[in-house]
C-alpha atoms as a PDB file:
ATOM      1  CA  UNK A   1       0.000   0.000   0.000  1.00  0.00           C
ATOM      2  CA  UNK A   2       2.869   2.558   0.709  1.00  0.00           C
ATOM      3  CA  UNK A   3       4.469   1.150  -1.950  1.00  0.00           C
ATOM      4  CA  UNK A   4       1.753   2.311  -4.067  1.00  0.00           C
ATOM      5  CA  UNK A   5       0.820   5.824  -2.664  1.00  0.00           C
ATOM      6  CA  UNK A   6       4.875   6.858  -2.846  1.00  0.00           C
ATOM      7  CA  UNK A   7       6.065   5.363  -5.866  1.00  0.00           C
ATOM      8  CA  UNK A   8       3.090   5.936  -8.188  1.00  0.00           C
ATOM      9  CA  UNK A   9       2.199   9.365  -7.791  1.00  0.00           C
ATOM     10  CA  UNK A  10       5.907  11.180  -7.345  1.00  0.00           C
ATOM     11  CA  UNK A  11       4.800  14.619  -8.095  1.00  0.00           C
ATOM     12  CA  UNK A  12       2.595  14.379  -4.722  1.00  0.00           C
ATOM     13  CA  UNK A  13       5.154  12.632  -3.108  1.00  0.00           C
ATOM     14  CA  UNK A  14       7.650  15.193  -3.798  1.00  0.00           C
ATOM     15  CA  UNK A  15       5.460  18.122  -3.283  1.00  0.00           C
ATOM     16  CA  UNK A  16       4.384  16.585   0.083  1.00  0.00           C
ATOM     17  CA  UNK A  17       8.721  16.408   1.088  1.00  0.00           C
ATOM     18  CA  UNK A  18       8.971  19.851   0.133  1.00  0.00           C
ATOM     19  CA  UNK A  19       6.194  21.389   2.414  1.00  0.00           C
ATOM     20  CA  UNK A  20       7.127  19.287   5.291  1.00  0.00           C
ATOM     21  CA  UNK A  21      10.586  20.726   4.839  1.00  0.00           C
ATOM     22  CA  UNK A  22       9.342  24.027   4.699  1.00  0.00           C
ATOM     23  CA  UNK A  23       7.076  23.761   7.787  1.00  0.00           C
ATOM     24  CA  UNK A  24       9.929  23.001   9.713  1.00  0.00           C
ATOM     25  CA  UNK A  25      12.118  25.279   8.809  1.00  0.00           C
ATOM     26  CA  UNK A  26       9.576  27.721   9.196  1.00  0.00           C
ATOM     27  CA  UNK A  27       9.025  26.324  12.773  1.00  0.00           C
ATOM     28  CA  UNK A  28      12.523  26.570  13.613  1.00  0.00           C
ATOM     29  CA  UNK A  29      12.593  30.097  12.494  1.00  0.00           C
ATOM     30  CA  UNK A  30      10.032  31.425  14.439  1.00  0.00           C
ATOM     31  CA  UNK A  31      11.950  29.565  17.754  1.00  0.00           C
ATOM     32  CA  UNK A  32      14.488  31.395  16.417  1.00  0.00           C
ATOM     33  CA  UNK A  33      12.501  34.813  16.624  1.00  0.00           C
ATOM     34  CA  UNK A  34      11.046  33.807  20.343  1.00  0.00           C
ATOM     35  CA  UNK A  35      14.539  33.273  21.115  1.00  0.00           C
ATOM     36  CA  UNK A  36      15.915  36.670  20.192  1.00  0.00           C
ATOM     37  CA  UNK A  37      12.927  38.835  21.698  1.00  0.00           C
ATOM     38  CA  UNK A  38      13.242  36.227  25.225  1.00  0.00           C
ATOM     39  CA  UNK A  39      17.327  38.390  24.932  1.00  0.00           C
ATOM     40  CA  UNK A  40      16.072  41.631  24.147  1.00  0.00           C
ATOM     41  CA  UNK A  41      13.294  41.421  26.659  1.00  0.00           C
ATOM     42  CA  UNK A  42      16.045  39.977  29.774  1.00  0.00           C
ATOM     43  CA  UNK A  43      19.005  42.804  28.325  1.00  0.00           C
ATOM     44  CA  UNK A  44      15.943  45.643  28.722  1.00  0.00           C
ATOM     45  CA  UNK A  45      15.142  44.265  32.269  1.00  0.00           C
ATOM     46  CA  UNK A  46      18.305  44.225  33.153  1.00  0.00           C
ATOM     47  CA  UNK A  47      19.483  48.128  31.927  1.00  0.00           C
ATOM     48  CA  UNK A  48      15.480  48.807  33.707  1.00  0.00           C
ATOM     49  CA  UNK A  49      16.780  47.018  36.769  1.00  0.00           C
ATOM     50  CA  UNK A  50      20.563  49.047  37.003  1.00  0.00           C
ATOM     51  CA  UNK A  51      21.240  51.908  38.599  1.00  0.00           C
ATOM     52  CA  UNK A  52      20.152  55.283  37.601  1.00  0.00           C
ATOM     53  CA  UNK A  53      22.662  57.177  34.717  1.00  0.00           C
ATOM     54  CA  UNK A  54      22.974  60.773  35.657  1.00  0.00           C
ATOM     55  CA  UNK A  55      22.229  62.522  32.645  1.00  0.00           C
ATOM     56  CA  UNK A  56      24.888  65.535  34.105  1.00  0.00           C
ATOM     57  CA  UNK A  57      27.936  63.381  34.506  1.00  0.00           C
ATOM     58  CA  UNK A  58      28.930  63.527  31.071  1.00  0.00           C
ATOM     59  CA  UNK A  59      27.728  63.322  27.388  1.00  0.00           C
ATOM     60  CA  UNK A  60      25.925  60.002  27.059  1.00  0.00           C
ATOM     61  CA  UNK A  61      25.659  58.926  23.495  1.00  0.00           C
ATOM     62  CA  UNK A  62      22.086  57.062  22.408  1.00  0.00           C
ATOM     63  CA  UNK A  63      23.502  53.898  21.910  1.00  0.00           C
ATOM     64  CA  UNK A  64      25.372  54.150  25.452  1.00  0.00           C
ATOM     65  CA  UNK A  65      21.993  55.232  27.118  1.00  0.00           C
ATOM     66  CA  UNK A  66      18.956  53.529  25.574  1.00  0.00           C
ATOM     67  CA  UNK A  67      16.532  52.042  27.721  1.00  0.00           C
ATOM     68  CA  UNK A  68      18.599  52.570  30.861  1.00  0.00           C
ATOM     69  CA  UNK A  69      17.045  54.824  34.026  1.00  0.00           C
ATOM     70  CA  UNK A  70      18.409  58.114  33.842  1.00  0.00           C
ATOM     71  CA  UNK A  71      18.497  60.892  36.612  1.00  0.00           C
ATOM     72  CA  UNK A  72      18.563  64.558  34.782  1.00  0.00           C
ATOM     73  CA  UNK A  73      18.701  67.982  36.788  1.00  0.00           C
ATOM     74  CA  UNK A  74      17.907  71.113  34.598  1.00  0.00           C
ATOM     75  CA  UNK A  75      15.225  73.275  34.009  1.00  0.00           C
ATOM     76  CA  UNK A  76      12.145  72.802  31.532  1.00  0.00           C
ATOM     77  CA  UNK A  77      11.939  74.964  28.383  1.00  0.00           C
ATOM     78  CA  UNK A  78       8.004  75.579  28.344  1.00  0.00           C
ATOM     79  CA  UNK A  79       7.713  77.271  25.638  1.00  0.00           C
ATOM     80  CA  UNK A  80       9.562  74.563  23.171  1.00  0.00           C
ATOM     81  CA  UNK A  81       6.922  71.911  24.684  1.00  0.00           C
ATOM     82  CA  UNK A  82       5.747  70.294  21.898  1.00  0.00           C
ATOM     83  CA  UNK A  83       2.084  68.134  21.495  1.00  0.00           C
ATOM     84  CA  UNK A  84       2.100  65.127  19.740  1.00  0.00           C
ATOM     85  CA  UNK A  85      -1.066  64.216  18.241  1.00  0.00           C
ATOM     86  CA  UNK A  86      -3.407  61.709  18.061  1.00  0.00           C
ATOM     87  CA  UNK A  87      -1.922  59.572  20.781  1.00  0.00           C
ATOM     88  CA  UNK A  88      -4.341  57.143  22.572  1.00  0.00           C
ATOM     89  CA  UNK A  89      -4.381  57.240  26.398  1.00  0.00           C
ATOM     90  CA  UNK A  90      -2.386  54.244  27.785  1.00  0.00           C
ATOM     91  CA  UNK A  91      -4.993  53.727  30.910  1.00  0.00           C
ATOM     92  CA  UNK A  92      -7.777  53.951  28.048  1.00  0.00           C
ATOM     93  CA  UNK A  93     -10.681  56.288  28.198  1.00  0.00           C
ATOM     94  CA  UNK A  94     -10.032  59.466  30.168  1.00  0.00           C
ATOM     95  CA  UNK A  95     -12.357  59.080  33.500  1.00  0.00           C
ATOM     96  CA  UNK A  96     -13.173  62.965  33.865  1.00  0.00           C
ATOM     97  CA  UNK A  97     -13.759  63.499  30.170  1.00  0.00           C
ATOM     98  CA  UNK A  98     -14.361  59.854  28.173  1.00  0.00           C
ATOM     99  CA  UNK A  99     -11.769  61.191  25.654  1.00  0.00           C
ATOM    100  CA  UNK A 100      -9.624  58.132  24.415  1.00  0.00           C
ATOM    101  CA  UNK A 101      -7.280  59.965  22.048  1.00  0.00           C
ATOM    102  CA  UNK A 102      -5.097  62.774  23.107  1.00  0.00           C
ATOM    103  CA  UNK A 103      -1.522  64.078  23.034  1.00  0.00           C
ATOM    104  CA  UNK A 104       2.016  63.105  23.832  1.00  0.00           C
ATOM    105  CA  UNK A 105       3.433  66.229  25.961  1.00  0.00           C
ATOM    106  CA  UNK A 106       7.336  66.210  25.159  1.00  0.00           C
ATOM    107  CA  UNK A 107       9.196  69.197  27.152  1.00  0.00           C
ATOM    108  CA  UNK A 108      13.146  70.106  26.234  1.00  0.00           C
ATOM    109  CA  UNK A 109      15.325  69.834  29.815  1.00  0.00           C
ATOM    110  CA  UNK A 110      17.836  72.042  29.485  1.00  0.00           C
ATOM    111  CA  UNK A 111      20.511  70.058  32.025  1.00  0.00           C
ATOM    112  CA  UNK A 112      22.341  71.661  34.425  1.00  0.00           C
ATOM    113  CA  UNK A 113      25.775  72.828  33.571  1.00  0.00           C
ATOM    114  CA  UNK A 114      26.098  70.901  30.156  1.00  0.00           C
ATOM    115  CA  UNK A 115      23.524  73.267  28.385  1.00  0.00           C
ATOM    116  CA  UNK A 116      22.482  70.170  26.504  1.00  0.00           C
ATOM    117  CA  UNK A 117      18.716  69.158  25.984  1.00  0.00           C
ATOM    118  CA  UNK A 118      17.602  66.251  26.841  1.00  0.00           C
ATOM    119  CA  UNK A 119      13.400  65.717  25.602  1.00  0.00           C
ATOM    120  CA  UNK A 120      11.244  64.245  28.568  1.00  0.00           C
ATOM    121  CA  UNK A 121       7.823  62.905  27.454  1.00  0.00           C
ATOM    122  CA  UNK A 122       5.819  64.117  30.605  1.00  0.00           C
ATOM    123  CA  UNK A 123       2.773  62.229  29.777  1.00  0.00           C
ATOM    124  CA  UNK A 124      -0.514  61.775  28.077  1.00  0.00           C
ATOM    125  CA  UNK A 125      -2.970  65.000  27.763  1.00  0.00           C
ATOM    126  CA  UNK A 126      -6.551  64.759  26.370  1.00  0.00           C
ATOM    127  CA  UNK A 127      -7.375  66.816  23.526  1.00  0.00           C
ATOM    128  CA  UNK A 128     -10.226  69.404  23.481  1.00  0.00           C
ATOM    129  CA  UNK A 129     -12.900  67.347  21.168  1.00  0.00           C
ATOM    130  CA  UNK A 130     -14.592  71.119  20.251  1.00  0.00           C
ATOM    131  CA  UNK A 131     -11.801  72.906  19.332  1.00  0.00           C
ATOM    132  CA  UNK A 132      -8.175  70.771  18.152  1.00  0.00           C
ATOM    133  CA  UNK A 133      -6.136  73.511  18.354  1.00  0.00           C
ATOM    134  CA  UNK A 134      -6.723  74.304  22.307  1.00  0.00           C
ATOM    135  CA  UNK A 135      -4.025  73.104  24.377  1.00  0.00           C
ATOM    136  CA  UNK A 136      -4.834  71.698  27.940  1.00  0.00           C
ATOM    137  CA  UNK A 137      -3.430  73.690  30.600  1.00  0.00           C
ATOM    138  CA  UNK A 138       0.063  72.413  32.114  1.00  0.00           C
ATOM    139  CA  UNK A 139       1.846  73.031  35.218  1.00  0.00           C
ATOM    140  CA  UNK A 140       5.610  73.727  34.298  1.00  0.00           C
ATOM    141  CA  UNK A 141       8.112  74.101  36.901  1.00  0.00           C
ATOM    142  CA  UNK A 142      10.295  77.275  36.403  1.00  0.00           C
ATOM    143  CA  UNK A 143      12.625  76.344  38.968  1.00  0.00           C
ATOM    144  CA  UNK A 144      15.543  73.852  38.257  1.00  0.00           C
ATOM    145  CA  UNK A 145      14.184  69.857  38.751  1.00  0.00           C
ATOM    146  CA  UNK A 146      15.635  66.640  38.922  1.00  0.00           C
ATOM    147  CA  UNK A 147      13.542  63.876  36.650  1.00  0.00           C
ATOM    148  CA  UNK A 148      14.033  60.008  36.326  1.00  0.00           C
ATOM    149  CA  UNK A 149      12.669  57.973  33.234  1.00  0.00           C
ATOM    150  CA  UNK A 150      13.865  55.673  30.924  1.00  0.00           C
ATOM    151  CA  UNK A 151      15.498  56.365  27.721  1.00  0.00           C
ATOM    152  CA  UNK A 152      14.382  55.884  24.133  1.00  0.00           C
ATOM    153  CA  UNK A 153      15.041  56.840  20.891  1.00  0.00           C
ATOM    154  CA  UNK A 154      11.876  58.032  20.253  1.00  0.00           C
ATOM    155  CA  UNK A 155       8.328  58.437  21.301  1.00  0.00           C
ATOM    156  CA  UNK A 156       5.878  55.498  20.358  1.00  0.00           C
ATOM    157  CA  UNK A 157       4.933  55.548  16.471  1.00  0.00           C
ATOM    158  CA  UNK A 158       1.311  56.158  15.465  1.00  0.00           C
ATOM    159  CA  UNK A 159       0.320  55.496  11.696  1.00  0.00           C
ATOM    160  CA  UNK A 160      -0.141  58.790   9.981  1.00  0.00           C
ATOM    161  CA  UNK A 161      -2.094  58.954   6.649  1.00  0.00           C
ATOM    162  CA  UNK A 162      -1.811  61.797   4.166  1.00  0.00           C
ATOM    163  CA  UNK A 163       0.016  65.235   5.218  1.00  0.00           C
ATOM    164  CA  UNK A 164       0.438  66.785   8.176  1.00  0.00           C
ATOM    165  CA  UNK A 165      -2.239  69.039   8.440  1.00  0.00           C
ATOM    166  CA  UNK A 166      -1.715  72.886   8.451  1.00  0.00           C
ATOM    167  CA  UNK A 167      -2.379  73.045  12.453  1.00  0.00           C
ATOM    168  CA  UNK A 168       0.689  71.687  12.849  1.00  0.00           C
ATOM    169  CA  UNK A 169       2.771  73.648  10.846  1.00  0.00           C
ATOM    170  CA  UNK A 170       1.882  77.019  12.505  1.00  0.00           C
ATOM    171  CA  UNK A 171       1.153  75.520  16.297  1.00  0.00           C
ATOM    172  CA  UNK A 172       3.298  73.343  18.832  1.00  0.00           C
ATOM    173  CA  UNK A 173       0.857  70.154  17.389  1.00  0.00           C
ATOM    174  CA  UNK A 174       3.042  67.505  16.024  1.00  0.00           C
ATOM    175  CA  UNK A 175       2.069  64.366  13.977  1.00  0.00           C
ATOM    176  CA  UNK A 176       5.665  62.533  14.475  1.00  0.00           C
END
């Protein structure tokens, strides 16, 4: 009977090889995959889990930096705070206002005797749903702080279709 089934239909035979070879190939490839994010996520727990960089000791390049905790002293730049749109709220709908999507507030830190700037995302804002070029109202120390986050290249991506539209180009709105 196997005899039979192999030998007298070899196209079927053959094709039947070739996907079983590619199955597990494509099995061991996505180990593989689980494999290398299982590293990434235990290296990101680990520069999480470190001490604190201070953000004032020296010039920290991205590569030197990224996703450690970092400890910054400087003074915010309010009026560079930039908005970035269409963000949706990580805790999901706003309690006091049932708003979902919202803004990214990013604020420059000038640091303390490097003069560099250093961007701190200071959290999610709701937008005003009756007018999209009102700002909510935020509380920005004048006096020099110290902050502690974690870094990243940049903030989280949000799909963007089209161009940016005009509000941004002429207000502190962003669509980045």
């Amino acid at each position: 009977m196997f005899r039979q089934l192999v030998l007298s239909r070899p196209a079927a035979t053959l094709a039947t090889i070739v996907v079983f070879v590619l199955t597990c190939s494509l099995g061991v490839w996505q180990l593989d995959r689980m494999q290398q994010k299982l590293d990434l996520a235990a290296d990101l727990a680990a520069k999480e889990a470190a001490a604190p960089l201070n953000a004032n000791a020296r010039n920290w390049s991205l590569a030197d930096a990224e996703h450690h905790r970092m400890l910054a002293k400087g003074k915010y730049l309010a009026d560079k705070t930039i908005w970035l749109d269409n963000r949706p709220n990580p805790a999901g709908a706003d309690p006091k206002t049932g708003t979902v999507a919202g803004f990214y507030v990013l604020t420059p830190l000038l640091l303390e005797h490097s003069g560099q700037l250093l961007w701190v995302n200071r959290g999610w804002a709701p937008r005003d749903a009756q007018d999209r070029e009102r700002l909510p109202v935020l509380n920005t120390p004048q006096e020099t702080i110290e902050v502690e986050g974690l870094v990243f290249e940049h903030a989280a991506r949000v799909m963007n279709l089209g161009q940016n539209s005009s509000v941004a180009n002429v207000s502190q709105i962003r669509q980045i």
